[in-house]
C-alpha atoms as a PDB file:
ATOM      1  CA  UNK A   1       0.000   0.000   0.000  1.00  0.00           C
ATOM      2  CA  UNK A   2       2.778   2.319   0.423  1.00  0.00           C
ATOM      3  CA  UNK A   3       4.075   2.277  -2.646  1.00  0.00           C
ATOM      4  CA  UNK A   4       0.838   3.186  -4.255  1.00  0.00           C
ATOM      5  CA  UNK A   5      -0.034   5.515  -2.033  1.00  0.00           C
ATOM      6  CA  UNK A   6       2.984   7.156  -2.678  1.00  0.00           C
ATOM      7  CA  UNK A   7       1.755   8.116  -5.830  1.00  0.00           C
ATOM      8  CA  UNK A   8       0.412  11.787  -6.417  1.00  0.00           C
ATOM      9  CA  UNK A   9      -3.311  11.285  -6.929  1.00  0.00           C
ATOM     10  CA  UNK A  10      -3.859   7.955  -5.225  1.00  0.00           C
ATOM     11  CA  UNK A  11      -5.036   7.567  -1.509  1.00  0.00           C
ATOM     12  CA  UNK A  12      -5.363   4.897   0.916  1.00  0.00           C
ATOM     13  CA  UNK A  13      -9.137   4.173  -0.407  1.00  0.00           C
ATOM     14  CA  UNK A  14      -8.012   4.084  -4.054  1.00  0.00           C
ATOM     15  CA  UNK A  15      -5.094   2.171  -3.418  1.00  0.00           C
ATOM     16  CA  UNK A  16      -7.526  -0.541  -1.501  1.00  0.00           C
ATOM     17  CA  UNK A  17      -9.870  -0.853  -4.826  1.00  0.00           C
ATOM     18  CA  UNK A  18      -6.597  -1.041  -7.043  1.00  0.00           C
ATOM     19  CA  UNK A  19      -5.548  -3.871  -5.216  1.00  0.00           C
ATOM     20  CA  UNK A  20      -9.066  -5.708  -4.633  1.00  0.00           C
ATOM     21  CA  UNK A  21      -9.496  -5.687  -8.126  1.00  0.00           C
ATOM     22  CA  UNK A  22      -5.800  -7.216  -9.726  1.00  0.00           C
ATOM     23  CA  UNK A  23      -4.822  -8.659  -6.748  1.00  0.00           C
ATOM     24  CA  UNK A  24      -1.391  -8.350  -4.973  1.00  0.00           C
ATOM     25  CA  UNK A  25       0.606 -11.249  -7.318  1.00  0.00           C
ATOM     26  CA  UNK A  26       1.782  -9.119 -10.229  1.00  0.00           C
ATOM     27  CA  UNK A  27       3.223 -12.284 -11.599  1.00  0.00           C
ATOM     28  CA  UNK A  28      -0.175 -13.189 -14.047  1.00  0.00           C
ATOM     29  CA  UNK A  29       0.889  -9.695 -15.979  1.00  0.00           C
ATOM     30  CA  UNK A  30       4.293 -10.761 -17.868  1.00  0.00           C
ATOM     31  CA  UNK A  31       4.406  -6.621 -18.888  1.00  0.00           C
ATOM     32  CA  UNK A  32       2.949  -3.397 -17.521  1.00  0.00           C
ATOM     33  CA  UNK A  33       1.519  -3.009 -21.268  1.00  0.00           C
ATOM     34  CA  UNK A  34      -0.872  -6.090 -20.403  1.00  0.00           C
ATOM     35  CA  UNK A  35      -1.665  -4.446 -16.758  1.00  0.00           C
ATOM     36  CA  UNK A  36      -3.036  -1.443 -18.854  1.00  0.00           C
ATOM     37  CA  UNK A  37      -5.237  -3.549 -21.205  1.00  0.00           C
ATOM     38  CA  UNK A  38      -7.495  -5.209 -18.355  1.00  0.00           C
ATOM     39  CA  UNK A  39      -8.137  -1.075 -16.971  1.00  0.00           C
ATOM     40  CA  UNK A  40     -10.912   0.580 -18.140  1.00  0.00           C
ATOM     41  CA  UNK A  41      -9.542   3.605 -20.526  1.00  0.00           C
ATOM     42  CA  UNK A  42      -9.127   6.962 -18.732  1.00  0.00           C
END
């Protein structure tokens, strides 16, 4: 949670729904570019 929250822009309550929805195990997303194709666009 640190880490994200570290971020400008994302607090503790976003960095809770970031992480309910992929998950902690970064592992399933070989790149960052396939990460970015399961988020809705912005």
């Amino acid at each position: 949670m640190q880490l994200l929250t570290s971020m400008p822009g994302i607090s503790d309550v976003t960095a809770h729904v970031i992480v309910a929805e992929i998950g902690v195990d970064m592992t399933r997303f070989v790149a960052d570019a396939h990460l970015r194709r399961v988020l809705p666009p912005q």
